[in-house]
C-alpha atoms as a PDB file:
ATOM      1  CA  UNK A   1      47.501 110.188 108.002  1.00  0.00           C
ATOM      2  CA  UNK A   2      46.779 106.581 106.244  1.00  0.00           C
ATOM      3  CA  UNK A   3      48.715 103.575 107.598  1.00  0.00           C
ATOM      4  CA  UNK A   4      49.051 100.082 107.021  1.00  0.00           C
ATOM      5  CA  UNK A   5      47.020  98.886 109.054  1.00  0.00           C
ATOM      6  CA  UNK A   6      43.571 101.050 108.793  1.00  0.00           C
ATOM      7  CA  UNK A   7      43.943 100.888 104.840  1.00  0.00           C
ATOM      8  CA  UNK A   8      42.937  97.459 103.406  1.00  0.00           C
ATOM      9  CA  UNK A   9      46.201  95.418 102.610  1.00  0.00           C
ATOM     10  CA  UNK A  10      47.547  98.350 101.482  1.00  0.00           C
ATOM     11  CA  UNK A  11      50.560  98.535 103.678  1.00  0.00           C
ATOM     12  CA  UNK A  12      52.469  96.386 106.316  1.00  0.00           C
ATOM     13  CA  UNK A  13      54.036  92.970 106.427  1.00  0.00           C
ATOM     14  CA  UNK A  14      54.605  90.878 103.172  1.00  0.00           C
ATOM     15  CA  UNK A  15      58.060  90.392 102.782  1.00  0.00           C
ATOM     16  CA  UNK A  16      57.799  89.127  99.338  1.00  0.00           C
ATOM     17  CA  UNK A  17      60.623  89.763  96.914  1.00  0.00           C
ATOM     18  CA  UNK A  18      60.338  92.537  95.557  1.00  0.00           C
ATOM     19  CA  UNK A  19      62.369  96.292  95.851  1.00  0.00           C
ATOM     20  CA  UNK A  20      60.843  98.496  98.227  1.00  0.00           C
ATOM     21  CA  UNK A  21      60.523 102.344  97.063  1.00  0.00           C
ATOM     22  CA  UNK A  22      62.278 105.280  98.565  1.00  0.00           C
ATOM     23  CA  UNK A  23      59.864 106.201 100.230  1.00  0.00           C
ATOM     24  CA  UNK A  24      59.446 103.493 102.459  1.00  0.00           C
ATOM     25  CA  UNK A  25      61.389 102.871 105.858  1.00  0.00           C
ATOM     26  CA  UNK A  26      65.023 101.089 105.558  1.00  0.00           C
ATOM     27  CA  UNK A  27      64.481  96.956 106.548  1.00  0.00           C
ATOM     28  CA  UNK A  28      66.787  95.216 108.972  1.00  0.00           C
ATOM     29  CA  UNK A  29      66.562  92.656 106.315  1.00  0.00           C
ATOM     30  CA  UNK A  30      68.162  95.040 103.461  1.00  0.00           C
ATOM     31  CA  UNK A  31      70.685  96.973 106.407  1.00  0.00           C
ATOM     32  CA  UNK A  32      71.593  93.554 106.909  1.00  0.00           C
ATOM     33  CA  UNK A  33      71.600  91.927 104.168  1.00  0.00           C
ATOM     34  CA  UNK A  34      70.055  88.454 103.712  1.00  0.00           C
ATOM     35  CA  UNK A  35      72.871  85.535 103.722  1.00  0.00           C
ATOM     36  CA  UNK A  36      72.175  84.264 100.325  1.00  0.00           C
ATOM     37  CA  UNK A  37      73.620  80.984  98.671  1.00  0.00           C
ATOM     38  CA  UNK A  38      75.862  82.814  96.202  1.00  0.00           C
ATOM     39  CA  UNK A  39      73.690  83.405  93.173  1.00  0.00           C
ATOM     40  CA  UNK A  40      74.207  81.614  89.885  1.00  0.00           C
ATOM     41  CA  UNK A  41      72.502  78.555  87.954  1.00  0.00           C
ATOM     42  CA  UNK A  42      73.863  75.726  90.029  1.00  0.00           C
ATOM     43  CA  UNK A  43      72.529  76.189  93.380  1.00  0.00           C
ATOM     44  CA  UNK A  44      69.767  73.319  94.933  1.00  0.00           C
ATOM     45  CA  UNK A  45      65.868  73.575  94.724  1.00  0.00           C
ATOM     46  CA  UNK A  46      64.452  75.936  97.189  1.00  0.00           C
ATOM     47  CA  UNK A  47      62.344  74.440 100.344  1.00  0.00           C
ATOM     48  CA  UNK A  48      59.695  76.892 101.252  1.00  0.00           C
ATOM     49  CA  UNK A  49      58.470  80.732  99.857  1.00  0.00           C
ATOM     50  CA  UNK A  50      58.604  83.486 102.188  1.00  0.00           C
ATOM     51  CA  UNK A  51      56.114  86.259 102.189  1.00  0.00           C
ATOM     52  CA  UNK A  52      57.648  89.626 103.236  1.00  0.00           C
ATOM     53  CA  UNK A  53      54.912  91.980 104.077  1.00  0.00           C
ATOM     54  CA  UNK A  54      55.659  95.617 104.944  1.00  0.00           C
ATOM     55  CA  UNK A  55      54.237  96.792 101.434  1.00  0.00           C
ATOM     56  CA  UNK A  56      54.358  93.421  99.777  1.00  0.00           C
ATOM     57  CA  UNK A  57      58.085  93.511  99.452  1.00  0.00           C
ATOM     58  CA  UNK A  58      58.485  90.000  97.798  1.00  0.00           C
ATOM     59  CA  UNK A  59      57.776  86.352  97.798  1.00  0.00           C
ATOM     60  CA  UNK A  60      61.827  84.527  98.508  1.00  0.00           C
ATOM     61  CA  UNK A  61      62.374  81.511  97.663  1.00  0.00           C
ATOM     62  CA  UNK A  62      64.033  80.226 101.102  1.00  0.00           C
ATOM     63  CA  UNK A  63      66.118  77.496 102.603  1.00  0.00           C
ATOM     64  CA  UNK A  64      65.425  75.358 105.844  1.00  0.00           C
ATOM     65  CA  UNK A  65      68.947  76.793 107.114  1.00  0.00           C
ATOM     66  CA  UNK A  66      68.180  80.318 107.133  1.00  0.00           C
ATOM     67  CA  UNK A  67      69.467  80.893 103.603  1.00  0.00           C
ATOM     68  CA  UNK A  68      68.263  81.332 100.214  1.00  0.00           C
ATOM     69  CA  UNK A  69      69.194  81.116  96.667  1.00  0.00           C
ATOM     70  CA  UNK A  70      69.196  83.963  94.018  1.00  0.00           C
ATOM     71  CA  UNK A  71      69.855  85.075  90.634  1.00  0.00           C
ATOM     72  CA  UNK A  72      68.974  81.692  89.575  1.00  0.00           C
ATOM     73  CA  UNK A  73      69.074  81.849  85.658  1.00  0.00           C
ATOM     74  CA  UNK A  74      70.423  84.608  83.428  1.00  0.00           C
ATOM     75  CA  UNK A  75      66.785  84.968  81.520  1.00  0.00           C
ATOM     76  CA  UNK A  76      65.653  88.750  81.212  1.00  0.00           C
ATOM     77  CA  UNK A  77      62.754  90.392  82.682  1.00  0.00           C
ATOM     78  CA  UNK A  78      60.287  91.153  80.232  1.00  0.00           C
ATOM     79  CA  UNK A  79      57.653  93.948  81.675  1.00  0.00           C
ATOM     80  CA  UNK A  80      55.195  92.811  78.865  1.00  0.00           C
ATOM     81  CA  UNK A  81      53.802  89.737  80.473  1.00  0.00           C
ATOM     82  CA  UNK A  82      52.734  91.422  83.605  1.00  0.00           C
ATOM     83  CA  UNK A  83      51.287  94.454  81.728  1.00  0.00           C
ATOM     84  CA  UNK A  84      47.763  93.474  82.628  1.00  0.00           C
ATOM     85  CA  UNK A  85      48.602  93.814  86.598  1.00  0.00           C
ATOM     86  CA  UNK A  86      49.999  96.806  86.678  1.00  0.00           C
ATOM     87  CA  UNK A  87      46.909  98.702  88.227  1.00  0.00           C
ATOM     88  CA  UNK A  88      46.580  96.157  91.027  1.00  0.00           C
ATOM     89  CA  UNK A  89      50.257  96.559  91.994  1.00  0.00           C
ATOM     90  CA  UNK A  90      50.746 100.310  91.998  1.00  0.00           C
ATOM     91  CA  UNK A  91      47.592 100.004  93.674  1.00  0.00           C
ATOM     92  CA  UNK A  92      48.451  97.408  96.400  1.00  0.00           C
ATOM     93  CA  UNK A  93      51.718  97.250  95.965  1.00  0.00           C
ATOM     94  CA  UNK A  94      52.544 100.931  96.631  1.00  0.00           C
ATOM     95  CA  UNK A  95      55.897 100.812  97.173  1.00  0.00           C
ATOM     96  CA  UNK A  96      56.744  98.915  93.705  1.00  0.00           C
ATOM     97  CA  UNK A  97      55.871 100.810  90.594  1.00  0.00           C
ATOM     98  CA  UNK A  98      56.421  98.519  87.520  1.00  0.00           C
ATOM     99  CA  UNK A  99      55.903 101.618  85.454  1.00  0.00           C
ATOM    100  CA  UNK A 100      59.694 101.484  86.670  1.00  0.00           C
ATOM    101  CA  UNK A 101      60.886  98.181  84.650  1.00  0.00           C
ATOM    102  CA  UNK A 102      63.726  98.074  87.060  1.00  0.00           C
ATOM    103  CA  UNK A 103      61.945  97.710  90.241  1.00  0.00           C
ATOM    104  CA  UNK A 104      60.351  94.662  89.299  1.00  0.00           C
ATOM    105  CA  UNK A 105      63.329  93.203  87.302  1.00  0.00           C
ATOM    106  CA  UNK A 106      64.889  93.065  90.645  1.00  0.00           C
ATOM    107  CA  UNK A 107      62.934  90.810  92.310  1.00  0.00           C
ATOM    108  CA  UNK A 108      62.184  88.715  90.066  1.00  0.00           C
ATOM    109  CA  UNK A 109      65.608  88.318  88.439  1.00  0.00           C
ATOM    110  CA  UNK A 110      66.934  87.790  91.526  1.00  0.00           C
ATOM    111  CA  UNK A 111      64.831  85.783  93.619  1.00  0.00           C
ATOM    112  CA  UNK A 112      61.719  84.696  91.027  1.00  0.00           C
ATOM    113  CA  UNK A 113      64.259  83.088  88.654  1.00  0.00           C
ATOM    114  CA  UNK A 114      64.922  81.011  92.151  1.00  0.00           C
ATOM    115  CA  UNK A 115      60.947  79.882  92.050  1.00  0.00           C
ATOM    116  CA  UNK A 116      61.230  76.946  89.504  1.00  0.00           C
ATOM    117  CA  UNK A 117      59.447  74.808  89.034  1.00  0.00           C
ATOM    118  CA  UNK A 118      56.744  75.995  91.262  1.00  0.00           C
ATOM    119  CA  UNK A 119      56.597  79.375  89.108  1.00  0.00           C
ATOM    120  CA  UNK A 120      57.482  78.786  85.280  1.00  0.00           C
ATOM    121  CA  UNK A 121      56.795  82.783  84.194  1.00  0.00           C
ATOM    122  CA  UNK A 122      56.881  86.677  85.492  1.00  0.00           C
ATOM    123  CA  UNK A 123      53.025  86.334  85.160  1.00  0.00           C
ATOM    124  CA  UNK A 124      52.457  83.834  87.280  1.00  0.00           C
ATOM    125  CA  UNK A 125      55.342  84.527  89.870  1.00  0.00           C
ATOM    126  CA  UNK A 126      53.334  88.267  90.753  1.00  0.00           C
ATOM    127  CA  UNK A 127      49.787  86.923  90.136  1.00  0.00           C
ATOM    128  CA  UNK A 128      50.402  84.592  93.166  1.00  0.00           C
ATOM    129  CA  UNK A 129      52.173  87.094  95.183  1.00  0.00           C
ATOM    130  CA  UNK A 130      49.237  89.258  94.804  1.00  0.00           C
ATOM    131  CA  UNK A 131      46.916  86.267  95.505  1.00  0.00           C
ATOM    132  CA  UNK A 132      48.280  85.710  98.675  1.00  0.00           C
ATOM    133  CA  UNK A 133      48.568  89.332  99.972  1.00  0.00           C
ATOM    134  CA  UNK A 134      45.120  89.155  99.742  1.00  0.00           C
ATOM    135  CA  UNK A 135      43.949  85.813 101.244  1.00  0.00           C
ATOM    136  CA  UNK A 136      46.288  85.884 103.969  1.00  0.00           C
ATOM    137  CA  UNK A 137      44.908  89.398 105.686  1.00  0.00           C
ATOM    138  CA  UNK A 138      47.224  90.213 108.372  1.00  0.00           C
ATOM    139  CA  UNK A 139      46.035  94.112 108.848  1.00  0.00           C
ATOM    140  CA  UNK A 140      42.665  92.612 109.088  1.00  0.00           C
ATOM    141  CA  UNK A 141      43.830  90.063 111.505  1.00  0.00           C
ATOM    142  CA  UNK A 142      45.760  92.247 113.830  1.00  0.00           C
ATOM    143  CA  UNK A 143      43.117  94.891 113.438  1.00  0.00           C
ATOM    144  CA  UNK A 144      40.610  92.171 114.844  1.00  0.00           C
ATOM    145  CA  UNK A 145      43.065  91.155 118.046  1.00  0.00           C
ATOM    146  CA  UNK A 146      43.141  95.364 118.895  1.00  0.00           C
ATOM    147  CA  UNK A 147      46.099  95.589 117.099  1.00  0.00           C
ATOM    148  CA  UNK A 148      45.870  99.097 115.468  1.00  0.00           C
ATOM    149  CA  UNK A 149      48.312 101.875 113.935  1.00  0.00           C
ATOM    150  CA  UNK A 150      50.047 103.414 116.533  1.00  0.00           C
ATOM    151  CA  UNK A 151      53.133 105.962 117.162  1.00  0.00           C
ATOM    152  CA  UNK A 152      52.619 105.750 120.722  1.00  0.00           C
ATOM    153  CA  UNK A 153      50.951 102.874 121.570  1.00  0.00           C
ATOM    154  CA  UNK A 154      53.405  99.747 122.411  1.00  0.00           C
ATOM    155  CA  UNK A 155      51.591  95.744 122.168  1.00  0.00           C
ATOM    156  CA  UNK A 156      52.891  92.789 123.405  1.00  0.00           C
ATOM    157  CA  UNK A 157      54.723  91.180 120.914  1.00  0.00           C
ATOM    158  CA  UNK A 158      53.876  88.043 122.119  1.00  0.00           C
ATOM    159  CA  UNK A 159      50.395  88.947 121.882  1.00  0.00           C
ATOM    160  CA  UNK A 160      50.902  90.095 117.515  1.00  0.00           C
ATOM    161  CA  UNK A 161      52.121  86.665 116.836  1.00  0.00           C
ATOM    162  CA  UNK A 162      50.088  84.942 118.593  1.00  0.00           C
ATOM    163  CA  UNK A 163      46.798  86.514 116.401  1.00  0.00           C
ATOM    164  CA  UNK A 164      48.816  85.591 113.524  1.00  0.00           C
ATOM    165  CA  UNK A 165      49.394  82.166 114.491  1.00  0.00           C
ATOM    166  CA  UNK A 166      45.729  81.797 115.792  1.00  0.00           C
ATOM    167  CA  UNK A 167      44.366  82.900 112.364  1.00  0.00           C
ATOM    168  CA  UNK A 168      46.917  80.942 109.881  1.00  0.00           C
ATOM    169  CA  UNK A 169      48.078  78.454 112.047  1.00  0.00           C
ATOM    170  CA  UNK A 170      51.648  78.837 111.330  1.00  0.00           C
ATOM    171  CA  UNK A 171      54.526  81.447 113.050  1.00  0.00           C
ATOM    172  CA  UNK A 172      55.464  84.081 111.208  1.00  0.00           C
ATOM    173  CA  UNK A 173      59.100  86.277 111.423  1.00  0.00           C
ATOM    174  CA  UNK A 174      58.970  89.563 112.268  1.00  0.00           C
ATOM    175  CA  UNK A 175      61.465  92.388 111.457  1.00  0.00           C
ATOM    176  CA  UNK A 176      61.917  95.383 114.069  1.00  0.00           C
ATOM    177  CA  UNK A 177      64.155  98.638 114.009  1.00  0.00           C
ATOM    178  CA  UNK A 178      64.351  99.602 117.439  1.00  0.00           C
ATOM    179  CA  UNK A 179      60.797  98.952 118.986  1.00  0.00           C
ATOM    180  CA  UNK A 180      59.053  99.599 115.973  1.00  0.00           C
ATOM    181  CA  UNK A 181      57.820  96.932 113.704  1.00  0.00           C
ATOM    182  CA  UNK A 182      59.084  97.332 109.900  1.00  0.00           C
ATOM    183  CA  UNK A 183      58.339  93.954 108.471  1.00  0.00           C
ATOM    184  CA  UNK A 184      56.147  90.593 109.262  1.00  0.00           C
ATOM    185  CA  UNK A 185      56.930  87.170 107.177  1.00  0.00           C
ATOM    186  CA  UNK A 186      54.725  84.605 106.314  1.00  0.00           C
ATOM    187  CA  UNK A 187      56.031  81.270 105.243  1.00  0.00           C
ATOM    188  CA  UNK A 188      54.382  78.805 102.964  1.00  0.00           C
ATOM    189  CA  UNK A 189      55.742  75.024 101.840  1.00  0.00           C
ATOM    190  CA  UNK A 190      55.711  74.811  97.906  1.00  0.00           C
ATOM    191  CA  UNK A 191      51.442  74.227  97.649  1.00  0.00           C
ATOM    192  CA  UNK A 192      50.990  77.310  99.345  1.00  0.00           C
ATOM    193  CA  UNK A 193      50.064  76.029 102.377  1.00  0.00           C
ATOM    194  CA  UNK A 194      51.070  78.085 105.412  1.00  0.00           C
ATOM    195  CA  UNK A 195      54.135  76.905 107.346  1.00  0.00           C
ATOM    196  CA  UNK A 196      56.291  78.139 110.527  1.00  0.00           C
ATOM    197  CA  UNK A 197      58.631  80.303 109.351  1.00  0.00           C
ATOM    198  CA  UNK A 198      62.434  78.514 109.805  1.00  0.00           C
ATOM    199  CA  UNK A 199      64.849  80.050 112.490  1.00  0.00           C
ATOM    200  CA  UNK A 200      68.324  79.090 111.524  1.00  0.00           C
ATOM    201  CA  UNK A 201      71.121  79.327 114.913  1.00  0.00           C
ATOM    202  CA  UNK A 202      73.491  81.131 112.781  1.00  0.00           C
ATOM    203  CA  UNK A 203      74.476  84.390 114.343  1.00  0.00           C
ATOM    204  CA  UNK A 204      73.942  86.792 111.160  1.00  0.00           C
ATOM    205  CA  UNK A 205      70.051  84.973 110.771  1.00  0.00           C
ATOM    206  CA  UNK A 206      69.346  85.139 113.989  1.00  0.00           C
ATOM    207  CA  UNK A 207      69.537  89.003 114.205  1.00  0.00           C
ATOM    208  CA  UNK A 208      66.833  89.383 111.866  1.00  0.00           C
ATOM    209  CA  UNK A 209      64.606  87.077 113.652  1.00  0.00           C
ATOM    210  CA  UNK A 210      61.533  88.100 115.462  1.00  0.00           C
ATOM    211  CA  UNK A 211      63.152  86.934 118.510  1.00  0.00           C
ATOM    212  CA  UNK A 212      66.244  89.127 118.809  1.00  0.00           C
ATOM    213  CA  UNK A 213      65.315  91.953 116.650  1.00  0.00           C
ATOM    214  CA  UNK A 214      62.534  92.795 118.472  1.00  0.00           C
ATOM    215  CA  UNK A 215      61.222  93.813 122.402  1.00  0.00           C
ATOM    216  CA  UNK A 216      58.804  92.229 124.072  1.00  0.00           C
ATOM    217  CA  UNK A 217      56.797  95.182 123.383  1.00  0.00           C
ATOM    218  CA  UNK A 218      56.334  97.334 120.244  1.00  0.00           C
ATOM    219  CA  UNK A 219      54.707  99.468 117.948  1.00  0.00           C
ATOM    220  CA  UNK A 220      52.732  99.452 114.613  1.00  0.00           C
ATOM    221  CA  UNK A 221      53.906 102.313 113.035  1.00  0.00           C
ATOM    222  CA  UNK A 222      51.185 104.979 111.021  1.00  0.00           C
ATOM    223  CA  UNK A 223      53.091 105.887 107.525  1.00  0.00           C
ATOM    224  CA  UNK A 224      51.625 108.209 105.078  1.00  0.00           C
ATOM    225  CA  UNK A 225      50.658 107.097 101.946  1.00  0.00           C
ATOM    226  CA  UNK A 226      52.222 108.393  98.744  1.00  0.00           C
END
């Protein structure tokens, strides 16, 4: 039994864009359904990137209300210019295969066409999304605090994001079905730079918040590779 946690970056908490595979547990975020800003070409300029971790599951383009624009521009995803990082994403990104052009046309068509001007090509859009999977280690983090893979054990909450704001300075958003944890956010402004995570009052955001989704005590789930 592998799980996200004992496996290198491999698994758990990088909410960034992209469609998660069948195999992987249903989100609160997709049951849900993020509040979007209506899709289409004229919608305003973005104010911060999310980073969905749970598998890296994409990198959204996100408003300071709690919403978030997508299907930006009607340009075509073109698997050819991310060719050479295919092997790193079936490899870290298990639960996206771009040998399946329409699991990463997804994403990117509907939230990376959302990333201009910060991201002006596919290339660059899942380079970064990679980069920062790695840089910002949050198995290794909650791994450090005693955090560790559990189907049994329950942790403070309280105590999770705490690690993760002691190590990136910054408060992430974290996703819970039940009193299981399925997905952890990090936020960054437009550099890159890590930022708190925005928590908008509306009702429908609010649920998938990590402060109504979730008990004060949970678990970090073991899930078998594929």
């Amino acid at each position: 039994m592998s799980s996200p946690l004992t496996q290198p970056l491999l698994c758990l908490f990088l909410a960034l864009l992209f469609v998660a595979g069948t195999s992987s547990p249903a989100r609160a975020s997709d049951e849900l359904e993020r509040v979007g800003g209506g899709g289409g070409e004229n919608q305003r300029e973005f104010d911060y990137f999310a980073l969905a971790l749970q598998w890296p599951d994409g990198l959204w383009p996100d408003y300071n209300d709690g919403t978030w624009p997508s299907c930006c521009t009607k340009s075509s995803f073109d698997p050819k210019e991310i060719s050479t990082l295919n092997d790193a994403l079936e490899k870290y990104w298990p639960s996206l295969s771009c040998s399946k052009p329409s699991s990463c046309n997804g994403g990117k068509e509907k939230h990376g066409t959302c990333s201009y001007p910060v991201f002006g090509n596919e290339y660059d859009y899942f380079l970064t999304t990679l980069n920062l999977y790695f840089k910002y280690n949050v198995t290794s983090v909650l791994n450090d605090a005693g955090y560790v893979p559990s189907n049994t054990e329950k942790y403070p909450l309280g105590g999770i994001i705490s690690a993760i704001e002691n190590a990136f300075h910054a408060s992430p958003q974290i996703i819970c079905s039940k009193d299981s944890v399925e997905e952890l956010r990090l936020c960054f402004y437009k550099d890159f730079k890590p930022r708190d995570c925005a928590i908008a009052s509306d009702a429908k955001i609010d649920m998938v918040t990590s402060k109504s989704s979730c008990p004060n005590y949970v678990s970090l789930p073991e899930f078998a590779s594929t």
